[in-house]
C-alpha atoms as a PDB file:
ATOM      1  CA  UNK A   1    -118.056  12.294 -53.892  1.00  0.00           C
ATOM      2  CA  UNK A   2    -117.513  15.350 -52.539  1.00  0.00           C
ATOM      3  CA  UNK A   3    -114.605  17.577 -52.126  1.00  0.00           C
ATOM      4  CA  UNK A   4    -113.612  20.395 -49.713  1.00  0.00           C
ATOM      5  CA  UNK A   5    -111.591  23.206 -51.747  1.00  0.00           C
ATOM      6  CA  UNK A   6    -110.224  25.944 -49.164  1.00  0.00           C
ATOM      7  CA  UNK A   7    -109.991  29.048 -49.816  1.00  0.00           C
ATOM      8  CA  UNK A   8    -106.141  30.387 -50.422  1.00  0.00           C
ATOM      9  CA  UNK A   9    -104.735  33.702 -49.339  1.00  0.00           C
ATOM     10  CA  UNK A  10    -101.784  35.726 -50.349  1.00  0.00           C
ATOM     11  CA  UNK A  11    -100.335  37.359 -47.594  1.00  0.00           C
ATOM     12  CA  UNK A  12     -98.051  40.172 -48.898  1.00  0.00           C
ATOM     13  CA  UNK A  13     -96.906  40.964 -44.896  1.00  0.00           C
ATOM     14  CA  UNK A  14     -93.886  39.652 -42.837  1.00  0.00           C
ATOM     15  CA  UNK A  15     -91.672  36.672 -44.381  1.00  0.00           C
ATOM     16  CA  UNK A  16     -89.719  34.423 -42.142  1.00  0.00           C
ATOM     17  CA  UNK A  17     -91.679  36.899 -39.199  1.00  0.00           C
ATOM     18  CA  UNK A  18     -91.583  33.791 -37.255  1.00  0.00           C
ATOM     19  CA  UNK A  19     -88.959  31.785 -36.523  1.00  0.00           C
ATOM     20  CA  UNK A  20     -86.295  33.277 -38.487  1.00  0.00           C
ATOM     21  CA  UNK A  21     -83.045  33.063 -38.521  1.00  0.00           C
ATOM     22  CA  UNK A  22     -80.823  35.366 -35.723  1.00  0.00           C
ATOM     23  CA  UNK A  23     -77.197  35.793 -36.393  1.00  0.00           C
ATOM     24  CA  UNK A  24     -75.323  36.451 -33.261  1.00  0.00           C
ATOM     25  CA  UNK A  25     -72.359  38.897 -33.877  1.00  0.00           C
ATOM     26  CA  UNK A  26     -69.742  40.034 -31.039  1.00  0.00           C
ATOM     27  CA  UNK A  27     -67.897  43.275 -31.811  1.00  0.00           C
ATOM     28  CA  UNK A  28     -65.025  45.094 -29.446  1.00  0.00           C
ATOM     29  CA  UNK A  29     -66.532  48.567 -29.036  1.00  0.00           C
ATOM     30  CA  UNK A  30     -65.104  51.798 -30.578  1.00  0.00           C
ATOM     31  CA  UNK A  31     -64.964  49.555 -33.947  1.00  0.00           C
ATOM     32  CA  UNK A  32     -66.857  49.520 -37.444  1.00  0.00           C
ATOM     33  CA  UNK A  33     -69.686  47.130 -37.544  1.00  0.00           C
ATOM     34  CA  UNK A  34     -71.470  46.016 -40.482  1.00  0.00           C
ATOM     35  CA  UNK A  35     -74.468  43.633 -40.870  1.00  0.00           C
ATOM     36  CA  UNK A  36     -74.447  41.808 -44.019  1.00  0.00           C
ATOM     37  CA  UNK A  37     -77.707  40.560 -45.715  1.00  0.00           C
ATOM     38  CA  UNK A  38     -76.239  38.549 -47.593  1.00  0.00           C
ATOM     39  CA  UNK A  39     -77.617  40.252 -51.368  1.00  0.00           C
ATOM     40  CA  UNK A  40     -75.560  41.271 -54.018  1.00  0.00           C
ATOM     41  CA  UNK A  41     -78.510  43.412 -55.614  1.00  0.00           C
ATOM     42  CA  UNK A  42     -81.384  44.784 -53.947  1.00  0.00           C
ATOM     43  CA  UNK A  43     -84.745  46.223 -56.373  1.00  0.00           C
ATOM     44  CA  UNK A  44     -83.996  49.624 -57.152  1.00  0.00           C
ATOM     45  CA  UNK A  45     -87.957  50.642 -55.929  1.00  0.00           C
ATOM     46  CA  UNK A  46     -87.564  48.337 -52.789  1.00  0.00           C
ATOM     47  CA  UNK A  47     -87.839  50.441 -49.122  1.00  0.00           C
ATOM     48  CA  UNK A  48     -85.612  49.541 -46.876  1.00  0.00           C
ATOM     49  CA  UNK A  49     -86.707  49.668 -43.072  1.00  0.00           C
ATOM     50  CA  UNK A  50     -84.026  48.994 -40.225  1.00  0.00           C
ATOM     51  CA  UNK A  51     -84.845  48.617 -36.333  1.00  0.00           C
ATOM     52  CA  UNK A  52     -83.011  48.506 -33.011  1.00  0.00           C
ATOM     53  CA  UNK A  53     -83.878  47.442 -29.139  1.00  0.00           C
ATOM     54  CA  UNK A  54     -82.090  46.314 -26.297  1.00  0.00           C
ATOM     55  CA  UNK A  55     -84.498  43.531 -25.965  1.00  0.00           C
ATOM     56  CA  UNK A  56     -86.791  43.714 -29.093  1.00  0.00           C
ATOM     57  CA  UNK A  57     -85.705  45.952 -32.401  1.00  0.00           C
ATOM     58  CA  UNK A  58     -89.102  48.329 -32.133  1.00  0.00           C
ATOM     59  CA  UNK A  59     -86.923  51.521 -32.961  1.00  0.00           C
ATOM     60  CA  UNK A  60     -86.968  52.514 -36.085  1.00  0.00           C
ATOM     61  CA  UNK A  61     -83.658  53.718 -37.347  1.00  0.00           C
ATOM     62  CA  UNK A  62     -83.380  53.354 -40.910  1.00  0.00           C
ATOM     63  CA  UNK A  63     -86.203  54.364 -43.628  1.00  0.00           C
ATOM     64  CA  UNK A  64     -85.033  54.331 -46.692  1.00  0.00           C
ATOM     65  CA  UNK A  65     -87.861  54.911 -50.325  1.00  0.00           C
ATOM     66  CA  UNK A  66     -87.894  55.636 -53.586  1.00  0.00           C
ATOM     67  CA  UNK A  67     -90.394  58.411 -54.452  1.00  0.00           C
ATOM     68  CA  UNK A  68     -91.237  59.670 -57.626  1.00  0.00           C
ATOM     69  CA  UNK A  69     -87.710  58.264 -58.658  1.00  0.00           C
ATOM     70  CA  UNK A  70     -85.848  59.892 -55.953  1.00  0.00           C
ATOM     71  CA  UNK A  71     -84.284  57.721 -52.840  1.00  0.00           C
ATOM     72  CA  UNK A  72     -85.071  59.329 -49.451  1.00  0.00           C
ATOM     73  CA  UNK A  73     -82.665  57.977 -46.763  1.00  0.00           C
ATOM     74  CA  UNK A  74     -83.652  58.928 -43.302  1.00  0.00           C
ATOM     75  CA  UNK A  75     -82.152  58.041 -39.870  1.00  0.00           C
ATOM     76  CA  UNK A  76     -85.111  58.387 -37.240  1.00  0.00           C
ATOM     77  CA  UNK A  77     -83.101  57.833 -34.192  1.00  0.00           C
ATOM     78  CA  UNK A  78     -80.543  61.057 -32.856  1.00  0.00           C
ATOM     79  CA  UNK A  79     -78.621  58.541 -31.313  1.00  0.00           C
ATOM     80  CA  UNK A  80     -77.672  56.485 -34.161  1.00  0.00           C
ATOM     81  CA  UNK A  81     -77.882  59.363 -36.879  1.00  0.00           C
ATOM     82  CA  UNK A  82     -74.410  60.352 -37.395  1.00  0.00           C
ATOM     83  CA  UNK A  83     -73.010  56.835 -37.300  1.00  0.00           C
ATOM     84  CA  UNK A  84     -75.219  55.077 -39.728  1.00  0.00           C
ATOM     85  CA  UNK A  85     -74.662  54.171 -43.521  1.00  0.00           C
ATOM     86  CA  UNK A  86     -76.986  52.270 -45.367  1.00  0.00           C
ATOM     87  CA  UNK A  87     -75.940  50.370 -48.548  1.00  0.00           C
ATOM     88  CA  UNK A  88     -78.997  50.537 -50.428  1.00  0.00           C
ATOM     89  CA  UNK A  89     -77.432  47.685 -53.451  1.00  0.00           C
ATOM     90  CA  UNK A  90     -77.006  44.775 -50.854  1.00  0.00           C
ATOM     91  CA  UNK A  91     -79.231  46.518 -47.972  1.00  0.00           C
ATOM     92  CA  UNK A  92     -75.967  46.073 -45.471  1.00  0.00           C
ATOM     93  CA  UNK A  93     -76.319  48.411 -42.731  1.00  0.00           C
ATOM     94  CA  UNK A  94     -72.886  49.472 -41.363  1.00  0.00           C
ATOM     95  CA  UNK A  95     -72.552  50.912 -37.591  1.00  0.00           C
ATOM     96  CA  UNK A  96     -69.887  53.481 -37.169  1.00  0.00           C
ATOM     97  CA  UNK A  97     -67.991  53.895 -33.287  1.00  0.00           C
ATOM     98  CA  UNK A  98     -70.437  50.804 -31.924  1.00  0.00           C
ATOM     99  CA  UNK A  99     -70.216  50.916 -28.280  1.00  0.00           C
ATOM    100  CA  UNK A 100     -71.086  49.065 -25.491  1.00  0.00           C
ATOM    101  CA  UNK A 101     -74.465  50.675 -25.030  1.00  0.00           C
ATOM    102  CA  UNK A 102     -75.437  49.654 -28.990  1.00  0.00           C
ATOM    103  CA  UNK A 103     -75.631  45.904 -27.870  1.00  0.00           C
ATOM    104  CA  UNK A 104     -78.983  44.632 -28.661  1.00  0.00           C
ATOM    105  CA  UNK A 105     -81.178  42.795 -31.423  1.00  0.00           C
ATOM    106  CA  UNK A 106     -81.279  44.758 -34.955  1.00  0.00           C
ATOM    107  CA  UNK A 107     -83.672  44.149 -37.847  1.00  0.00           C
ATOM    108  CA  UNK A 108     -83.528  44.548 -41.448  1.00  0.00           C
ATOM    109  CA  UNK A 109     -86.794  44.706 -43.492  1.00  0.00           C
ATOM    110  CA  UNK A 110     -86.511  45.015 -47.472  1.00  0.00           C
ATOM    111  CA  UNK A 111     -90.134  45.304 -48.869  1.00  0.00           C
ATOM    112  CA  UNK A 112     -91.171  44.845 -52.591  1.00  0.00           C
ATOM    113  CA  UNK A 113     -93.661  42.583 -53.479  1.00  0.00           C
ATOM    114  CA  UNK A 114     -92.999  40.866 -50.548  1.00  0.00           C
ATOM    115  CA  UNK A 115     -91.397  41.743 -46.912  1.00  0.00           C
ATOM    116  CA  UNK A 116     -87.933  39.954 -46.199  1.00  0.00           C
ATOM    117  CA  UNK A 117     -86.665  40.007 -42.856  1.00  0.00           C
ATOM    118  CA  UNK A 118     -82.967  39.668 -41.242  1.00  0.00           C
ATOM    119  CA  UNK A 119     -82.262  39.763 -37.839  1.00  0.00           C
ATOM    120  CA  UNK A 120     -78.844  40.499 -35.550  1.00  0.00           C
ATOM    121  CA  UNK A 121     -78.205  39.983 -32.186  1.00  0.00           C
ATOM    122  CA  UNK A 122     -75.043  42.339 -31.348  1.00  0.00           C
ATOM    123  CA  UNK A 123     -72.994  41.893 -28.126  1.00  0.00           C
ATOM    124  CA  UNK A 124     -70.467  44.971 -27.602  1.00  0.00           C
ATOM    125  CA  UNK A 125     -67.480  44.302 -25.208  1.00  0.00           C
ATOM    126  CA  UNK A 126     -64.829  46.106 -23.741  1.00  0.00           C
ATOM    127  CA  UNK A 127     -61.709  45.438 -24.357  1.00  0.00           C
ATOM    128  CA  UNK A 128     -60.055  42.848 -21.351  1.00  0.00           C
ATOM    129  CA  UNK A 129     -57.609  44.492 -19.319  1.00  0.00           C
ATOM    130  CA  UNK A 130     -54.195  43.156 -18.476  1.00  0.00           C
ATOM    131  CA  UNK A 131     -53.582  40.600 -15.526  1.00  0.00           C
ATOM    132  CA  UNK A 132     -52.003  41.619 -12.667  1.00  0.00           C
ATOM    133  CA  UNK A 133     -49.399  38.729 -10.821  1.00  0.00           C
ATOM    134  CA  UNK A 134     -48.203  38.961  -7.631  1.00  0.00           C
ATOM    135  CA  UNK A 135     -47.212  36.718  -4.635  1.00  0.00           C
ATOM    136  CA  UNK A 136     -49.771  35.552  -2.128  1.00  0.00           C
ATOM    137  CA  UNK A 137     -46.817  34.901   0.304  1.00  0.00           C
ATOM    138  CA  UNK A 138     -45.686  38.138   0.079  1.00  0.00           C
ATOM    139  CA  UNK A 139     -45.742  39.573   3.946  1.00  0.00           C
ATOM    140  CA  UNK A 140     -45.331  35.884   4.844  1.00  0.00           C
ATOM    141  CA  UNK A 141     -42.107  35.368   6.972  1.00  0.00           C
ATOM    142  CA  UNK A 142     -41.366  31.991   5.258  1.00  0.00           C
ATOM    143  CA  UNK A 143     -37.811  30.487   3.763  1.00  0.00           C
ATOM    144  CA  UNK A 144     -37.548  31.580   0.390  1.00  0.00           C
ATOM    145  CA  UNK A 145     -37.690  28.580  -1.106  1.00  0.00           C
ATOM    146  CA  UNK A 146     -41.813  28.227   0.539  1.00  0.00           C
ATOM    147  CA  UNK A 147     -42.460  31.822  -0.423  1.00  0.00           C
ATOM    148  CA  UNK A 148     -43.821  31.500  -4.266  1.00  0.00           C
ATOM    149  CA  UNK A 149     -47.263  31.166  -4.341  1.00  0.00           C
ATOM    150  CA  UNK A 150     -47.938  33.264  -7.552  1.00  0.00           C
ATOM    151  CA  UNK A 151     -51.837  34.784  -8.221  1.00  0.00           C
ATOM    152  CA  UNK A 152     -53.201  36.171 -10.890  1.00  0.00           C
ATOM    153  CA  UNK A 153     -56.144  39.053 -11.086  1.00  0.00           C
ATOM    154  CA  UNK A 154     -57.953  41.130 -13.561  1.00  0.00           C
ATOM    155  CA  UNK A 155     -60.643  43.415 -13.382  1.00  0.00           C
ATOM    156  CA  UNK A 156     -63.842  41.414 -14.481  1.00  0.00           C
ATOM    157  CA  UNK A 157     -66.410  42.428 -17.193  1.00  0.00           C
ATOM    158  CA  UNK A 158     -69.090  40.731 -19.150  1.00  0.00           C
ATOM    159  CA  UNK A 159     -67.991  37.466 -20.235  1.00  0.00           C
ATOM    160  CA  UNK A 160     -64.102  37.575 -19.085  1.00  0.00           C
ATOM    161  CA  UNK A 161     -62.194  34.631 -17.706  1.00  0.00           C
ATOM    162  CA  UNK A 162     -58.881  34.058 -16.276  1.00  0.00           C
ATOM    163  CA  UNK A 163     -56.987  31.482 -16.672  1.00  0.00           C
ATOM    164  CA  UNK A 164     -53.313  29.932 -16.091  1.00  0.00           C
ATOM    165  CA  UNK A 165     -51.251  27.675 -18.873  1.00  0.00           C
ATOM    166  CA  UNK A 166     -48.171  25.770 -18.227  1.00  0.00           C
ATOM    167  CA  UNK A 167     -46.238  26.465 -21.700  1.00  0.00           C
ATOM    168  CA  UNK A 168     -49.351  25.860 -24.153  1.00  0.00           C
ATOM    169  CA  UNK A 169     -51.285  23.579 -21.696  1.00  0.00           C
ATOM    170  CA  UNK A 170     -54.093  25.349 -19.748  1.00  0.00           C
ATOM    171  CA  UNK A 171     -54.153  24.324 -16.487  1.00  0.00           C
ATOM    172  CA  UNK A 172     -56.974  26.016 -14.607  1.00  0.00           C
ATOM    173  CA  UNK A 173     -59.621  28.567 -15.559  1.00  0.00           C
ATOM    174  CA  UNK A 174     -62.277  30.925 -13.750  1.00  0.00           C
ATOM    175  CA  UNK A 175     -65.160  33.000 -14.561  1.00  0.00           C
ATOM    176  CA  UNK A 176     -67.723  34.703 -12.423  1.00  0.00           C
ATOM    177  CA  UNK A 177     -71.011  36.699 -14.056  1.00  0.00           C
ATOM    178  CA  UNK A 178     -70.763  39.290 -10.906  1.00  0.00           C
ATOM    179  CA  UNK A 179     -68.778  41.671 -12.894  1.00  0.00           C
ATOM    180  CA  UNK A 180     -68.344  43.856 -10.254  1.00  0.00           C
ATOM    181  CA  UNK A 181     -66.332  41.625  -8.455  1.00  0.00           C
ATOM    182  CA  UNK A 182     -62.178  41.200  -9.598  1.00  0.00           C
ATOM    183  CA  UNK A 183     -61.071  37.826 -10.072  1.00  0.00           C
ATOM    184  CA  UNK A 184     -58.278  35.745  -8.885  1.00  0.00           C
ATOM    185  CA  UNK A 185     -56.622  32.905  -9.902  1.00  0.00           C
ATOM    186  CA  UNK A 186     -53.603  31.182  -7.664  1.00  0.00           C
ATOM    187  CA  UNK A 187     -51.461  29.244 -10.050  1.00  0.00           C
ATOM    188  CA  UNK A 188     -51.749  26.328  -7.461  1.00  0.00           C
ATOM    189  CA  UNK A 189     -48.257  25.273  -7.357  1.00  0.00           C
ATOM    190  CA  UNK A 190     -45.750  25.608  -4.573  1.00  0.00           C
ATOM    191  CA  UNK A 191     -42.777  26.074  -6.153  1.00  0.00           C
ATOM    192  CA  UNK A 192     -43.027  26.794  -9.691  1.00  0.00           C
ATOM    193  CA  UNK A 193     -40.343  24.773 -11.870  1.00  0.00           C
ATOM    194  CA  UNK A 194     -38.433  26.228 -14.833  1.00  0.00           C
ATOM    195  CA  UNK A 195     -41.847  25.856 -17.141  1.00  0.00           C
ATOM    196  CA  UNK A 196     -43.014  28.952 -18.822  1.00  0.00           C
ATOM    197  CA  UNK A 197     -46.299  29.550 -16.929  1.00  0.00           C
ATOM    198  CA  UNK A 198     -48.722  32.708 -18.601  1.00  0.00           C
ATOM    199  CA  UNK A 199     -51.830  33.881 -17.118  1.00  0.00           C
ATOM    200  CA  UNK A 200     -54.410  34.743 -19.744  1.00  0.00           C
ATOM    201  CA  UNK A 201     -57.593  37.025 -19.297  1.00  0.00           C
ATOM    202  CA  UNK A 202     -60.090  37.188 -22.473  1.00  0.00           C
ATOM    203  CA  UNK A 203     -63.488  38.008 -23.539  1.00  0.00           C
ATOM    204  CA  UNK A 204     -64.570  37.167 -26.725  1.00  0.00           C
ATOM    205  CA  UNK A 205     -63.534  39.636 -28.442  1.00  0.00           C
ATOM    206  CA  UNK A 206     -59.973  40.325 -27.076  1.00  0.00           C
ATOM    207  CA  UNK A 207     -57.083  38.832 -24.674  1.00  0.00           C
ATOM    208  CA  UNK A 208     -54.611  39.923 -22.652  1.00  0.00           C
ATOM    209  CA  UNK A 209     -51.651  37.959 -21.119  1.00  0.00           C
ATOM    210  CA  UNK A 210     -48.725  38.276 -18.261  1.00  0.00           C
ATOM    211  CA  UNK A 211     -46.165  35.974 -17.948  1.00  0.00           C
ATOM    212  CA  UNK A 212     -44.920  34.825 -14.745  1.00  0.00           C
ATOM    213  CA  UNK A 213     -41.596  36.588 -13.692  1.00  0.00           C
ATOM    214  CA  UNK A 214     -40.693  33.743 -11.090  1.00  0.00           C
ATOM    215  CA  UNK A 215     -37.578  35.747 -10.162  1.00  0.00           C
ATOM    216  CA  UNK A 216     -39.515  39.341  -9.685  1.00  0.00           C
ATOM    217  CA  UNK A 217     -42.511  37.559  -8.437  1.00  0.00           C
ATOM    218  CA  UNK A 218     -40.373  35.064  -5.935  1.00  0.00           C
ATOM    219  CA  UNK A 219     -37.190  36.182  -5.098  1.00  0.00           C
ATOM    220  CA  UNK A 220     -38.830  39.929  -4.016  1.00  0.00           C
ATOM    221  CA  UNK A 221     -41.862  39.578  -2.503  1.00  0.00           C
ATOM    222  CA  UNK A 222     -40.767  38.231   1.061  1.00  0.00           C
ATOM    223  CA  UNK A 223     -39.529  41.193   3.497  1.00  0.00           C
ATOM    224  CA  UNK A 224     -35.902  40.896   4.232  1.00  0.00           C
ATOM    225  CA  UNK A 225     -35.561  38.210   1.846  1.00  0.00           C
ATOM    226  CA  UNK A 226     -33.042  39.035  -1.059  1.00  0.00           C
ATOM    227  CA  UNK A 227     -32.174  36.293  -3.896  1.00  0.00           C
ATOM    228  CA  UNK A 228     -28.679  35.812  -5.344  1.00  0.00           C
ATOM    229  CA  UNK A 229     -29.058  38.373  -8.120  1.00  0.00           C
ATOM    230  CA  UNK A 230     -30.616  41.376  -5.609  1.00  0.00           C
ATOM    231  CA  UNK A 231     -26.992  40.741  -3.140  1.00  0.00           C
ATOM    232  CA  UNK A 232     -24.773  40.609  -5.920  1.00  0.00           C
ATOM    233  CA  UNK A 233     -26.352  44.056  -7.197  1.00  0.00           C
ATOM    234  CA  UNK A 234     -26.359  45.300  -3.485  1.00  0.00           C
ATOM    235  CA  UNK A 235     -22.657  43.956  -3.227  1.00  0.00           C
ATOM    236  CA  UNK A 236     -21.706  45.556  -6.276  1.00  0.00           C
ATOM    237  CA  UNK A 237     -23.534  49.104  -5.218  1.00  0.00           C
ATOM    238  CA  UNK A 238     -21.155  49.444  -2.095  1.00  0.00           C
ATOM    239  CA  UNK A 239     -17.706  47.935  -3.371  1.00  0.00           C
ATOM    240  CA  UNK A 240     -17.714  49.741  -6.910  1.00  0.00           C
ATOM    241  CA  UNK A 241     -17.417  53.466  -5.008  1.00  0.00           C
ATOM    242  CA  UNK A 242     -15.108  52.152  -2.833  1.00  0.00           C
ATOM    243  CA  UNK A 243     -13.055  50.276  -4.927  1.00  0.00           C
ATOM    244  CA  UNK A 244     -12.320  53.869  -6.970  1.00  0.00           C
ATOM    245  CA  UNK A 245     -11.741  55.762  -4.272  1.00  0.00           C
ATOM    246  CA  UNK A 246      -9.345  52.897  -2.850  1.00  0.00           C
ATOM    247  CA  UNK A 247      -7.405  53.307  -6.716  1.00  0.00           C
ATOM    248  CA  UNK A 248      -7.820  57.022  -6.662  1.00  0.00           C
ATOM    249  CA  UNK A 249      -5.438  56.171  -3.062  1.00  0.00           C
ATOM    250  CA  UNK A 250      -2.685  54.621  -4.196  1.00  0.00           C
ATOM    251  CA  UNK A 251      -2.401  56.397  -7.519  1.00  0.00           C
ATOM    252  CA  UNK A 252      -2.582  59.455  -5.403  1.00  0.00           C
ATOM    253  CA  UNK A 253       0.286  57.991  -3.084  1.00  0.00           C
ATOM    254  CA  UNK A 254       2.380  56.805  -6.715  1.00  0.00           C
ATOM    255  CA  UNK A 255       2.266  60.449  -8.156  1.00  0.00           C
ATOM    256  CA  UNK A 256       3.133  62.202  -4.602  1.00  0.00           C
ATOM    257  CA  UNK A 257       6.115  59.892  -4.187  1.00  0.00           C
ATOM    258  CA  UNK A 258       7.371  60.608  -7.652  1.00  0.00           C
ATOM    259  CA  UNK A 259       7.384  64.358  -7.229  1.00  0.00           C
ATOM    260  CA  UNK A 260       8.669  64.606  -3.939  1.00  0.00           C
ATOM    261  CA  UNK A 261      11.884  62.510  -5.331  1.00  0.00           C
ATOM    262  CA  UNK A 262      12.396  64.776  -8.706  1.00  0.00           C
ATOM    263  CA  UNK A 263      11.554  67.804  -6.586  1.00  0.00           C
ATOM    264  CA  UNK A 264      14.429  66.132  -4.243  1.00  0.00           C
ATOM    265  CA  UNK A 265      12.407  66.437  -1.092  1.00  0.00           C
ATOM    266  CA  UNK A 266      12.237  64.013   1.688  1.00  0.00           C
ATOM    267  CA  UNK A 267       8.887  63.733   3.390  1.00  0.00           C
ATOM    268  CA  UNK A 268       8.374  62.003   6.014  1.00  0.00           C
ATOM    269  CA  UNK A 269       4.548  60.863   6.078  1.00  0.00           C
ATOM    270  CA  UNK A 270       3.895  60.389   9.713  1.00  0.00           C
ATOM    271  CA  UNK A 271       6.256  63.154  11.428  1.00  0.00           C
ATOM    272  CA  UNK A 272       6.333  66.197   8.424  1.00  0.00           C
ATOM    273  CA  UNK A 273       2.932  67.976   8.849  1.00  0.00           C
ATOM    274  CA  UNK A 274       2.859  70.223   5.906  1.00  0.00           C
ATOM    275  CA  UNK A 275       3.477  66.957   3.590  1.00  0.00           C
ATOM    276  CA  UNK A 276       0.837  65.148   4.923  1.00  0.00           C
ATOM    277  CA  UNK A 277      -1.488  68.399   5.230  1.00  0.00           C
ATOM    278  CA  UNK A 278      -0.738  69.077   1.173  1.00  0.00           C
ATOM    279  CA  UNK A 279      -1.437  65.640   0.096  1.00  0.00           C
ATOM    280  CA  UNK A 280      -4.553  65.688   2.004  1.00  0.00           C
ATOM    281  CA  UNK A 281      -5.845  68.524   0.366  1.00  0.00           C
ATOM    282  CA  UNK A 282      -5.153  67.317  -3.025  1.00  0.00           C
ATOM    283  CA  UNK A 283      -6.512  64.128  -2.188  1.00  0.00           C
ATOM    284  CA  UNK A 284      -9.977  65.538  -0.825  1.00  0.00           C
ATOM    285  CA  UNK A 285     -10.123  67.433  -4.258  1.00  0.00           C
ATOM    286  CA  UNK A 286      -9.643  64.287  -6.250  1.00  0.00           C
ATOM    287  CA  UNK A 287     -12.317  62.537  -4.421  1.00  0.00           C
ATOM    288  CA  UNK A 288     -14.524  65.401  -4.523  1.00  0.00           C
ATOM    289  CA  UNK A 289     -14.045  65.331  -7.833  1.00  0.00           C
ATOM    290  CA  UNK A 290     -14.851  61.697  -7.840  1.00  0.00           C
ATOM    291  CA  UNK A 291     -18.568  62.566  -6.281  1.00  0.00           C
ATOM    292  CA  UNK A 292     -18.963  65.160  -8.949  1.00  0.00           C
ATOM    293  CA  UNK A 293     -18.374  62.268 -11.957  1.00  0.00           C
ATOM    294  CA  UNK A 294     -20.980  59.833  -9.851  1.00  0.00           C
ATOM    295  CA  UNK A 295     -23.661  62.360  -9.716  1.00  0.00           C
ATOM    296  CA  UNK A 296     -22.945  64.081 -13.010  1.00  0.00           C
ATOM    297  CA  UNK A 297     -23.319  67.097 -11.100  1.00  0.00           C
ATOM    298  CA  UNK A 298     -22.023  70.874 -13.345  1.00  0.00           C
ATOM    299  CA  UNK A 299     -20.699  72.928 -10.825  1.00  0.00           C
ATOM    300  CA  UNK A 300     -19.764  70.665  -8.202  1.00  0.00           C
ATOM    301  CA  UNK A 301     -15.951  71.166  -9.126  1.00  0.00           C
ATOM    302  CA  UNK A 302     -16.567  75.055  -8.146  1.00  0.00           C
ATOM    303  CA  UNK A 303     -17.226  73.954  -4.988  1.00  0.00           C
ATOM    304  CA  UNK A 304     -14.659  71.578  -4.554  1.00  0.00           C
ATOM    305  CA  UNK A 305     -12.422  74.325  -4.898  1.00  0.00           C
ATOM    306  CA  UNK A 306     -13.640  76.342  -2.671  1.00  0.00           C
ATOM    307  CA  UNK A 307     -14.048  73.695   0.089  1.00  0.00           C
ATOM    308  CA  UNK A 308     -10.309  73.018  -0.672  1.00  0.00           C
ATOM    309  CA  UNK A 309      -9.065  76.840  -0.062  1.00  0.00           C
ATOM    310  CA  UNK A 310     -11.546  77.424   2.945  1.00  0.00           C
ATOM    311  CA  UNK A 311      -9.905  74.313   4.642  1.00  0.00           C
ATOM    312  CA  UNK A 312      -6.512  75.639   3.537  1.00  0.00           C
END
């Protein structure tokens, strides 16, 4: 009988170099980032190597030894120097002010006896920006009651979508991986109901919403079209001034007629001139005086005095 021994080698080089294990991380830029390993203690001797790359991590950026009982930490790279802290008792590498141009695939190599090997893929996003609403029939000349057709738009980035919900219900949702391209979402109803309806752009790392203003949105967007609320504002715009200056008249007539009688004079409104001259100077400083209050303007009554005298 015979029997084939092989021959058994110990390979003190990569572990877990193939096939290992990539944890996939997504951070909002400007923020901290830190990749774990996972160890609570690393070998106080053990070197410490860390590498980055857009595609593959071939850039060394950490190097990290233990020579003649000192520990040398160096950071290779200029463009990660100043923003890179290595935790040499778990072997955690933390990422200071990680931006968008940082995405990429990191590696951690801790060597002793053997190599162990963690890798990261990091995706950096922007945050999303606000949605934008606004009426599609908004130069439309259409009845008011056909004019809401609400749409919604952000600016698009990696990974953003858009969508609409009807109180906590999404209703429809788009994406489009041409980020140079905005997107738009109608809400797809002709005449929204009473329903709280939000439109909601994200990315995975942040969201943004807008709820629909169906009066703003509606009631505003057709030309020449006003709702209830915009007349009774309009209405209340043109009869408030008038309304004081019609008060300001017949007070004005009250106290005239008062002091002609205890001054004992009889004036005549319509046939004695210098009456009806005198109380039309007083009045047109009283109203003057009005237009001075509205406008909250200092030395308007100045020139309400002179106006008075010069027409005097």
């Amino acid at each position: 009988v015979f029997r084939l021994i092989l021959p058994t080698y110990t390979v003190s080089g990569l572990l877990c170099s193939a096939g290992e294990e990539v944890v996939r991380l997504q951070e909002l830029e400007g923020n901290t980032v830190t990749i774990h390993t996972g160890l609570t203690g690393v070998q106080s001797d053990a070197q410490i190597l860390g590498f980055y790359g857009p595609e593959n991590a071939d850039i060394k950026i950490v190097n990290s030894l233990v020579f003649k009982g000192e520990t040398n930490t160096d950071y290779p790279s200029e463009r990660f120097r100043d923003r890179l802290q290595l935790n040499r008792t778990s072997g955690s590498l933390t990422i200071r002010n990680i931006s968008r141009e940082d995405s990429g695939v990191y590696k951690l190599q801790i060597i002793t006896e053997r190599t162990s090997v963690w890798s990261f893929s990091v995706d950096v996003y922007a945050p999303v920006l606000k949605p934008v609403i606004r009426n599609q029939a908004e130069k439309r000349s259409v009845s008011l009651r056909e004019s809401c057709s609400p749409l919604c738009s952000v600016e698009n980035g990696k990974d953003v979508s858009l969508s609409w919900y009807e109180e906590k219900e999404r209703i429809s949702s788009i994406s489009s991986s041409n980020s140079s391209e905005r997107l738009y979402l109608p809400l797809n109803k002709t005449n929204p109901d009473c329903s709280t309806y939000t439109c909601v752009a994200a990315n995975p790392v942040s969201t943004q919403t807008t709820q629909l203003d169906i009066t703003n949105i509606c009631c505003k967007s057709v030309s020449g079209t006003k709702g209830p609320r915009d007349l009774s504002k309009s209405l209340a715009a043109v009869l408030t001034p008038v309304g004081l200056i019609v008060a300001l008249l017949i007070l004005f007539l009250w106290i005239w007629k008062k002091k002609t009688k205890q001054q004992g004079k009889r004036c005549s409104w319509f046939y004695n001139i210098s009456c009806l001259s005198l109380f039309y100077y007083h009045y047109l400083f009283f109203v003057c005086l009005l237009f001075c209050f509205i406008h909250s303007t200092i030395y308007c009554p100045v020139f309400c005095l002179q106006l008075v005298k010069t027409l005097s």
